[in-house]
N, C-alpha and C. Protein backbone atom coordinates (compact mmCIF):
# COMPACT_ATOMS: atom_id res chain seq x y z
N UNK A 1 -5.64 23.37 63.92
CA UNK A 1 -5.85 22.84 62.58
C UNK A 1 -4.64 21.99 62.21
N UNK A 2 -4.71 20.59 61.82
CA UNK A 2 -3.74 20.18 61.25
C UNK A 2 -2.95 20.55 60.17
N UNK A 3 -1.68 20.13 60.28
CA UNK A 3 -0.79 20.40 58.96
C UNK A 3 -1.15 19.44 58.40
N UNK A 4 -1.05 19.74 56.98
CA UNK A 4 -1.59 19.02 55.58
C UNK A 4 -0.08 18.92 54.90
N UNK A 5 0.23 17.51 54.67
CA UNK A 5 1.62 16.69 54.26
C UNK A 5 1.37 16.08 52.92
N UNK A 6 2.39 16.51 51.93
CA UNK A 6 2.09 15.78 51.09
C UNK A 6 3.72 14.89 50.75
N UNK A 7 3.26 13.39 50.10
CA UNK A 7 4.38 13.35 49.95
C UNK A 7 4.39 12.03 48.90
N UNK A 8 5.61 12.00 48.14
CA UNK A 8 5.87 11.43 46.74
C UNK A 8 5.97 9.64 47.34
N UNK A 9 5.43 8.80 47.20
CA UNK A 9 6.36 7.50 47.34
C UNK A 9 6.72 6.79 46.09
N UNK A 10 7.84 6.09 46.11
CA UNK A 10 8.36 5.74 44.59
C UNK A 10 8.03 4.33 45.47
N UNK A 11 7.27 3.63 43.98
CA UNK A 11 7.06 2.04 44.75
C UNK A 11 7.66 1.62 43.45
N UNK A 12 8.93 1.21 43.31
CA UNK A 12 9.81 0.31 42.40
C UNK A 12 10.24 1.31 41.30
N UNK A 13 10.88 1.15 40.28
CA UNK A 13 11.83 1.89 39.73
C UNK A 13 10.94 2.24 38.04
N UNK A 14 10.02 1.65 38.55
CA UNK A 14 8.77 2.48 37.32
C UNK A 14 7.34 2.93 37.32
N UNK A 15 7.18 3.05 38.42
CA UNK A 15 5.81 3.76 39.35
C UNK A 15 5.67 4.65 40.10
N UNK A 16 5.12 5.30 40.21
CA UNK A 16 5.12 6.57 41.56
C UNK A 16 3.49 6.76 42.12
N UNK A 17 3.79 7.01 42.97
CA UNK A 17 2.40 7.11 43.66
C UNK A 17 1.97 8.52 44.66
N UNK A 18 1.36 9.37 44.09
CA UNK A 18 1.05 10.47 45.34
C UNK A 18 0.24 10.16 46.44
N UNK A 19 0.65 10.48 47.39
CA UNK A 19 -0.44 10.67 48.44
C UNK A 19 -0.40 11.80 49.17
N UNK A 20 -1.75 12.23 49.48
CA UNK A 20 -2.37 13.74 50.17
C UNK A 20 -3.32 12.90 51.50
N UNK A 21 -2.61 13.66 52.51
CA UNK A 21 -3.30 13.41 53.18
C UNK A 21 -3.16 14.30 54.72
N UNK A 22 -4.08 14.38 55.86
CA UNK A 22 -4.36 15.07 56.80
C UNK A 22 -3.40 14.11 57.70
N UNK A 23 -2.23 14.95 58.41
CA UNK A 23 -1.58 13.69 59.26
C UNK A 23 -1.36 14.81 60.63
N UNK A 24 -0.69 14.18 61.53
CA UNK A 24 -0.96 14.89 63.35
C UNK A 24 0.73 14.83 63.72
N UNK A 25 0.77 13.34 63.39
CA UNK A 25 2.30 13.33 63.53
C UNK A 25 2.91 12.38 61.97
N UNK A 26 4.39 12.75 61.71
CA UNK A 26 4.89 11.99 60.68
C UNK A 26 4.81 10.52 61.14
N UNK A 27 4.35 10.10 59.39
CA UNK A 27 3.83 8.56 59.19
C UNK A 27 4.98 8.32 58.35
N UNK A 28 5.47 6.93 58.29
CA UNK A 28 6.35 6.96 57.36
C UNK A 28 5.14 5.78 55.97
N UNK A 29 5.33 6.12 54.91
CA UNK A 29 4.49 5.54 53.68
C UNK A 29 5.09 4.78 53.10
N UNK A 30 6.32 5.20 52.70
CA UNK A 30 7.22 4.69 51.76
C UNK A 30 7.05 2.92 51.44
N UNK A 31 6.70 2.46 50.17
CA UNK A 31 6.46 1.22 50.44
C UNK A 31 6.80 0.64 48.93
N UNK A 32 7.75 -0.01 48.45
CA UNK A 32 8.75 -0.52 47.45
C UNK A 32 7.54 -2.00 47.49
N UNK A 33 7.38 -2.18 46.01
CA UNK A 33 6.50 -3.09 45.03
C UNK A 33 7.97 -3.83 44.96
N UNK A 34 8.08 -4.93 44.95
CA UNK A 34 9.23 -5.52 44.76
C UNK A 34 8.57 -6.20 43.31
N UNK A 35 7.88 -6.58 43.05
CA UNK A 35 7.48 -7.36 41.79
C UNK A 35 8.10 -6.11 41.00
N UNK A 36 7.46 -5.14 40.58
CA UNK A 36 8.35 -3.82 39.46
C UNK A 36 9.39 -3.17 39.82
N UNK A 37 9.65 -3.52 41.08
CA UNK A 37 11.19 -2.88 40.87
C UNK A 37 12.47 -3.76 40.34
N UNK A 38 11.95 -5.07 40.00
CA UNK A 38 12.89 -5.91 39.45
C UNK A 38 13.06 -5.36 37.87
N UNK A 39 12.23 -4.41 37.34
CA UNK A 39 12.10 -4.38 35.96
C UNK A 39 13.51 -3.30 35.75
N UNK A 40 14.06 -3.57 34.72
CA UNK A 40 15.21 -2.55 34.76
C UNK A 40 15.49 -2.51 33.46
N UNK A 41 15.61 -1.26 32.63
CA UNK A 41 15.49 -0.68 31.36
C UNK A 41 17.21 -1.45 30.85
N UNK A 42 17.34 -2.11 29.47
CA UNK A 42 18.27 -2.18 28.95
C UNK A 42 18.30 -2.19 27.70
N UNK A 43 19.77 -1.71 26.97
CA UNK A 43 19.81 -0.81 25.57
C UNK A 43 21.18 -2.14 25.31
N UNK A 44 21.19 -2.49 24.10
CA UNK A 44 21.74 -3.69 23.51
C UNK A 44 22.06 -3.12 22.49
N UNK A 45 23.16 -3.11 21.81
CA UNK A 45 23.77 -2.78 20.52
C UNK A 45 24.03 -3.57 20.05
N UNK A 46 23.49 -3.96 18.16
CA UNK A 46 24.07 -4.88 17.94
C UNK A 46 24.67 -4.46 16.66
N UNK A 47 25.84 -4.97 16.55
CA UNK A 47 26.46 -4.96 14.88
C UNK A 47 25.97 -5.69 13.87
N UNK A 48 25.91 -5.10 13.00
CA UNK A 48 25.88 -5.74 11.46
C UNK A 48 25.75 -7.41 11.76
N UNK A 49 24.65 -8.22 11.84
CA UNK A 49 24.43 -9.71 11.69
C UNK A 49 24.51 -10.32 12.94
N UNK A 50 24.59 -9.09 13.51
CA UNK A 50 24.63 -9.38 15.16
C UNK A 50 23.18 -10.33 16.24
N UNK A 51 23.30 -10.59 17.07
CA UNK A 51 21.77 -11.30 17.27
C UNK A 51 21.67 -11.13 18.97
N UNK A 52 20.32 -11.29 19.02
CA UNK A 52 20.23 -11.24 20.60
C UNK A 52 19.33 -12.38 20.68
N UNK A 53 19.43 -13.10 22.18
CA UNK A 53 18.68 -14.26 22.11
C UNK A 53 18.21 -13.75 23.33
N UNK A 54 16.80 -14.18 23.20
CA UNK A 54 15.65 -14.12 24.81
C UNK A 54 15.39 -14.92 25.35
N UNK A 55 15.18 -15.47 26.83
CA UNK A 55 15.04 -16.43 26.59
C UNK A 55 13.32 -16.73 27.14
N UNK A 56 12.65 -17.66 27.25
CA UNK A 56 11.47 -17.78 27.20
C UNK A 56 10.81 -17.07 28.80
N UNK A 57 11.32 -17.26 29.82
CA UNK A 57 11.20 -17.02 30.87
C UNK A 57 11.86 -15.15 31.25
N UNK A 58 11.82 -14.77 30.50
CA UNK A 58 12.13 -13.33 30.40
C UNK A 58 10.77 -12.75 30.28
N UNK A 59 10.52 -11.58 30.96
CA UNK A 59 9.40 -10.20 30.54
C UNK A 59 10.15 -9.53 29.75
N UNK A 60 9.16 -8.84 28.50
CA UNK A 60 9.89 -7.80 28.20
C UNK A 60 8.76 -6.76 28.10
N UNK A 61 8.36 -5.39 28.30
CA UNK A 61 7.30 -4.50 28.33
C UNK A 61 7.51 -4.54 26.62
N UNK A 62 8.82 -3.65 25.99
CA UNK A 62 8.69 -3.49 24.34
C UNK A 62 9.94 -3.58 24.25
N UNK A 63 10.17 -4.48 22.88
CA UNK A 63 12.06 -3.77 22.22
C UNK A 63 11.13 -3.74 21.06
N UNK A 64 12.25 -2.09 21.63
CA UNK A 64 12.22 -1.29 20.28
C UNK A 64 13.72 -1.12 19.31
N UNK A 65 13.41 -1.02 18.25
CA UNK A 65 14.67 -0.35 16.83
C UNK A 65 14.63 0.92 16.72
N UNK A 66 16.12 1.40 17.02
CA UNK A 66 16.13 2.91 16.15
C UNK A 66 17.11 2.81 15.13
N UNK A 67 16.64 3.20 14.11
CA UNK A 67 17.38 3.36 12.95
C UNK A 67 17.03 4.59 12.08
N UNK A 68 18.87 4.88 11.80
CA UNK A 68 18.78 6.22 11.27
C UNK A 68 18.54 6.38 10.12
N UNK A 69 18.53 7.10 9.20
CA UNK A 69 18.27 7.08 7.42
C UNK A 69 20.18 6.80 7.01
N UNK A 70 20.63 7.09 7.79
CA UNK A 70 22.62 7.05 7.63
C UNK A 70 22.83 5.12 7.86
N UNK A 71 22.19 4.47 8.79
CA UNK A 71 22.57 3.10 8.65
C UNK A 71 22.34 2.43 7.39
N UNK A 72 21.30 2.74 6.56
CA UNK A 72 21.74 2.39 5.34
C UNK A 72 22.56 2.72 4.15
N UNK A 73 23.01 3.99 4.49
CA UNK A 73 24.18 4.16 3.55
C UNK A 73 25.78 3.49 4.19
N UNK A 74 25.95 3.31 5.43
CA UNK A 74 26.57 2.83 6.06
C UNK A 74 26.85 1.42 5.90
N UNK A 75 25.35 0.32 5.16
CA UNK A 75 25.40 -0.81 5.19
C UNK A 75 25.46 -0.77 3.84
N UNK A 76 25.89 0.02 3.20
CA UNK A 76 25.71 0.44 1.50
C UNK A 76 24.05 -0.52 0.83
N UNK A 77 23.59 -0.16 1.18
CA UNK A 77 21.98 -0.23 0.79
C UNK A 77 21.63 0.60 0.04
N UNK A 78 20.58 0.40 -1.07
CA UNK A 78 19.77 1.37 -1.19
C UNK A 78 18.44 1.88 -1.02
N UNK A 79 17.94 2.60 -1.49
CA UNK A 79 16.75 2.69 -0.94
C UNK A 79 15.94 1.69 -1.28
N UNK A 80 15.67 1.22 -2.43
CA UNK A 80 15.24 0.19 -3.29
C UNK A 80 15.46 -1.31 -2.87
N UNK A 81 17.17 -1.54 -2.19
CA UNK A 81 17.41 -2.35 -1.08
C UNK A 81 16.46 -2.92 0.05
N UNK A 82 16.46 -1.48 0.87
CA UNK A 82 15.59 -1.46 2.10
C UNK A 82 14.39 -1.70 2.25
N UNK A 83 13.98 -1.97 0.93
CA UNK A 83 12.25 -2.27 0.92
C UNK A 83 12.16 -3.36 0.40
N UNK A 84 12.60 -4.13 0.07
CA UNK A 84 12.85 -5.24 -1.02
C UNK A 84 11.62 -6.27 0.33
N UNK A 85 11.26 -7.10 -0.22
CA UNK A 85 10.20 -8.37 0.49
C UNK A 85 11.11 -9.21 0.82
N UNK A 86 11.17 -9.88 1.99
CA UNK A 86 11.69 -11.34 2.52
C UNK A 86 11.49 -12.21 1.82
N UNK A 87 12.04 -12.83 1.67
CA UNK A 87 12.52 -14.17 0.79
C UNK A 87 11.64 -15.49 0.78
N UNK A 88 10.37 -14.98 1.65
CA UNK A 88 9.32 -16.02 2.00
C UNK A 88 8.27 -15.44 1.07
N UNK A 89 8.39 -14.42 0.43
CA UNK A 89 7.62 -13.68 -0.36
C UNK A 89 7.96 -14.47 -2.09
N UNK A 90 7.48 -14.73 -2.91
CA UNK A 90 7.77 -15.10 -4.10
C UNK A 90 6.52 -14.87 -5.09
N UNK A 91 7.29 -14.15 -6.01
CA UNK A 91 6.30 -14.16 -7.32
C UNK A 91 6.77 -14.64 -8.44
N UNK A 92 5.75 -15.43 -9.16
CA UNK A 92 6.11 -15.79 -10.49
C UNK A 92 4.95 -15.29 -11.61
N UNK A 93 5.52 -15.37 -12.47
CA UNK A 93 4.40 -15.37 -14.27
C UNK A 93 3.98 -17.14 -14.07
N UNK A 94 2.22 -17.08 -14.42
CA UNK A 94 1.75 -18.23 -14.16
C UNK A 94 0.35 -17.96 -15.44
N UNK A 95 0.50 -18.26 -16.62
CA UNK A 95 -0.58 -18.37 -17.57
C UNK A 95 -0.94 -16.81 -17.58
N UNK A 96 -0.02 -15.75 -18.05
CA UNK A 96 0.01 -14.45 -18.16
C UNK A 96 -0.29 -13.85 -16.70
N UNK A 97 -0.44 -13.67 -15.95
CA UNK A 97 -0.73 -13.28 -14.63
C UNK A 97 0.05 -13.46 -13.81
N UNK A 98 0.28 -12.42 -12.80
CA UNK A 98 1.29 -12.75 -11.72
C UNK A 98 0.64 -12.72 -10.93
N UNK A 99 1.47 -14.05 -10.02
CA UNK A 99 1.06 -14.43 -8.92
C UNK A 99 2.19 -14.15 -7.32
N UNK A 100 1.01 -13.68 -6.34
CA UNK A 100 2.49 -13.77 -5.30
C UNK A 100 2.11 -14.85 -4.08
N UNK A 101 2.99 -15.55 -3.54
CA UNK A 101 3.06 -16.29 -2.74
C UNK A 101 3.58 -16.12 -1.52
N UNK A 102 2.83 -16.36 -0.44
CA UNK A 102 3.25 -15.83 1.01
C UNK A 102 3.34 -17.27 1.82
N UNK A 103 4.71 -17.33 2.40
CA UNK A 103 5.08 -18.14 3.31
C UNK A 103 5.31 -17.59 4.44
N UNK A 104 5.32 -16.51 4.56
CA UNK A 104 6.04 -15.89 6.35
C UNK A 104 5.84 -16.00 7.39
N UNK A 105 4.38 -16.81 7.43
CA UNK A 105 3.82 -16.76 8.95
C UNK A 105 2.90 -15.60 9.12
N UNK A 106 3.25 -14.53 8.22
CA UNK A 106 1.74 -13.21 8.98
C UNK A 106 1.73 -12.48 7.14
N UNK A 107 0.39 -11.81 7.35
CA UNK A 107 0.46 -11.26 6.37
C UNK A 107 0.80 -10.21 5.66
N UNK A 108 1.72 -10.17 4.80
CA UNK A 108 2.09 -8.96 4.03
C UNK A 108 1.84 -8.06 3.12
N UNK A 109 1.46 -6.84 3.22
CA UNK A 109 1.40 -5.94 1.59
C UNK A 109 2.39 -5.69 0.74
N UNK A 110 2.53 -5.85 -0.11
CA UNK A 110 3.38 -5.67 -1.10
C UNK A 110 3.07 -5.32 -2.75
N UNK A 111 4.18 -5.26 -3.43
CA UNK A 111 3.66 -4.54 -4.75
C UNK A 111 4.77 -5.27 -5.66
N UNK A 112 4.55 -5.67 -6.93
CA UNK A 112 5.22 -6.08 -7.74
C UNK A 112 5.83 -5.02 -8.42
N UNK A 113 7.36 -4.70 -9.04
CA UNK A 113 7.86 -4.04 -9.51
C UNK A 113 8.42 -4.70 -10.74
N UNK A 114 7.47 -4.05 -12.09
CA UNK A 114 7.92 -4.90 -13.04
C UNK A 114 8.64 -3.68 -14.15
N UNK A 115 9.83 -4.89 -15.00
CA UNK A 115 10.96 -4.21 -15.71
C UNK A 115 9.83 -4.33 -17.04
N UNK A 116 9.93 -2.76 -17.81
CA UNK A 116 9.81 -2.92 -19.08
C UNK A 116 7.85 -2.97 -18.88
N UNK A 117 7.16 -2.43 -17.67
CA UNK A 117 6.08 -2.51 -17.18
C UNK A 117 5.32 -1.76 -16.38
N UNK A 118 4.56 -1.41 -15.99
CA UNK A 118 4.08 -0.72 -15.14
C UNK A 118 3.86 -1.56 -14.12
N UNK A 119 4.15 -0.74 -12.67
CA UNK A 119 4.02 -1.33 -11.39
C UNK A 119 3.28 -1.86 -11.20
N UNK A 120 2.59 -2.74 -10.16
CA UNK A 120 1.71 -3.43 -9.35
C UNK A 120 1.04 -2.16 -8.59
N UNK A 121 -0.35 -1.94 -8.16
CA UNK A 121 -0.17 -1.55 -7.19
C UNK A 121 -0.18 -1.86 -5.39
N UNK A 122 -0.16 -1.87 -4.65
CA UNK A 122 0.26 -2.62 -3.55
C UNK A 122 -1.28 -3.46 -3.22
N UNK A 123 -1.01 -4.83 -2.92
CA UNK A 123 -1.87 -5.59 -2.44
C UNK A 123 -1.43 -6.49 -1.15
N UNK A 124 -2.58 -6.41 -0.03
CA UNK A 124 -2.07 -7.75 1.04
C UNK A 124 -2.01 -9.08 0.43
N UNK A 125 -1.22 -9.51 1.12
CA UNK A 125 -0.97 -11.46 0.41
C UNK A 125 -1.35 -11.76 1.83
N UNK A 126 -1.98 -12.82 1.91
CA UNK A 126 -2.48 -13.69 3.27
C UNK A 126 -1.67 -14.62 3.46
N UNK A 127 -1.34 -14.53 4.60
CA UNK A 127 -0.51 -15.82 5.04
C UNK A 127 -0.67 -17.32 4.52
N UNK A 128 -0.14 -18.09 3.92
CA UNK A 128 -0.11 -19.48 3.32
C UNK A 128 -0.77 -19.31 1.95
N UNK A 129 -0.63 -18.43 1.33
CA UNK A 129 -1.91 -18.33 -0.20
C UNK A 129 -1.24 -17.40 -1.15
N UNK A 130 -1.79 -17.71 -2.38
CA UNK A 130 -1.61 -16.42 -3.33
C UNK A 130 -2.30 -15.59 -3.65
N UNK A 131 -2.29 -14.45 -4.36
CA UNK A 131 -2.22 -13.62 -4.66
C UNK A 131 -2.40 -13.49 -6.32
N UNK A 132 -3.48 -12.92 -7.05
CA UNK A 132 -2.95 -12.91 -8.42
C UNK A 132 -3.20 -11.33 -7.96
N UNK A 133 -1.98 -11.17 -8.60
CA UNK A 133 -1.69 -9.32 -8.36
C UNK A 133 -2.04 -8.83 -9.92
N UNK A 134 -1.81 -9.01 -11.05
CA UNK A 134 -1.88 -8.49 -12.11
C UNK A 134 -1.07 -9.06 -13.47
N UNK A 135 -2.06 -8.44 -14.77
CA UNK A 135 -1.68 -9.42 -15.93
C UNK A 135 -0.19 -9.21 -15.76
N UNK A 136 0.54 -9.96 -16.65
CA UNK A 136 2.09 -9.94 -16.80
C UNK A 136 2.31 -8.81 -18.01
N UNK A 137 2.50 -7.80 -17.46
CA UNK A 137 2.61 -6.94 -18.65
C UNK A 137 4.71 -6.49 -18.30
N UNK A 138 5.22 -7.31 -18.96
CA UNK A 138 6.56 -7.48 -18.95
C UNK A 138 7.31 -8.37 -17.81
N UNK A 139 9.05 -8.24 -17.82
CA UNK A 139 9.59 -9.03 -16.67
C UNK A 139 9.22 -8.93 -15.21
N UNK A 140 9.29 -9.40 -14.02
CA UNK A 140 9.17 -9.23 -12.95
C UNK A 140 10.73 -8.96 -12.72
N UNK A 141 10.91 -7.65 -12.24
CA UNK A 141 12.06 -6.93 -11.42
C UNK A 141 12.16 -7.38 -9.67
N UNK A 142 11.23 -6.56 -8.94
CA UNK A 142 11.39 -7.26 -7.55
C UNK A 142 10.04 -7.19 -7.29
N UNK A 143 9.75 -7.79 -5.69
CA UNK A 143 8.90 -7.41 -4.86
C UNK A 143 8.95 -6.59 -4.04
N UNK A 144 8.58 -5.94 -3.38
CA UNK A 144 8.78 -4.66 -2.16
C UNK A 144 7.60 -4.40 -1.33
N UNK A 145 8.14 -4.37 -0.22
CA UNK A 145 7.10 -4.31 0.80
C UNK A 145 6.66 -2.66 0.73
N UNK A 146 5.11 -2.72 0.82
CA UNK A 146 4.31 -1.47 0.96
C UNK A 146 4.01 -0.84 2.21
């Protein structure tokens, strides 16, 4: 009866492959994907205004952000800070009604936060268009993303 061999092959540095199989004498399997083993995990730190540039001819599978609830006290933020809408976001009072305006390129939810008023409650704005979010019932304070 044959011996039954099992054995692991790593084909590049983010795949693995089992194989089971009935063998008589040792085979060697082992067989390296050179296309994924070029892929190689890297962690980039950046400081405060810091930037990373890619360049077009790069793969990337995902970059990801970790951020702690401490980097914003660190960047003295507040919470109210951290949510605030990009600057492509704009609302004004337009014939009692507020309106919001989206420039960003994709679309955003957001909510008007008005002084001396009751909130907005959160609405998407579509990319290139407005928005009438609600009568003007006092100043406009900020916008904030939902």
């Amino acid at each position: 009866m044959p011996l039954k061999k099992f054995g692991l092959a790593l084909g590049g540095a983010i795949s693995a492959t089992l194989f089971v199989g009935v063998m008589n004498e040792p085979t060697a399997f082992a067989e390296v994907n050179h296309e994924t083993s070029r892929l190689v995990e890297q962690s980039f730190n950046l400081s405060p205004g810091g930037s990373l540039g890619v360049s077009p001819d790069e793969r990337w599978e995902s970059i990801t952000a970790e951020v702690s609830p401490n980097d914003y006290k660190e960047a003295g933020l507040t919470a109210n800070a951290a949510n605030l809408a990009p600057t492509c976001i704009n609302a004004v009072e337009e014939w009692g009604f507020i309106q919001v305006y989206n420039r960003c390129g994709v679309d955003i939810r957001v909510k008007v936060v008005m002084a001396f008023g009751p909130d907005s409650p959160c609405h998407i704005v579509v990319d290139g268009t407005r928005h009438n979010i609600s009568p003007a019932f006092g100043r406009i304070d900020r916008v904030e993303l939902c």
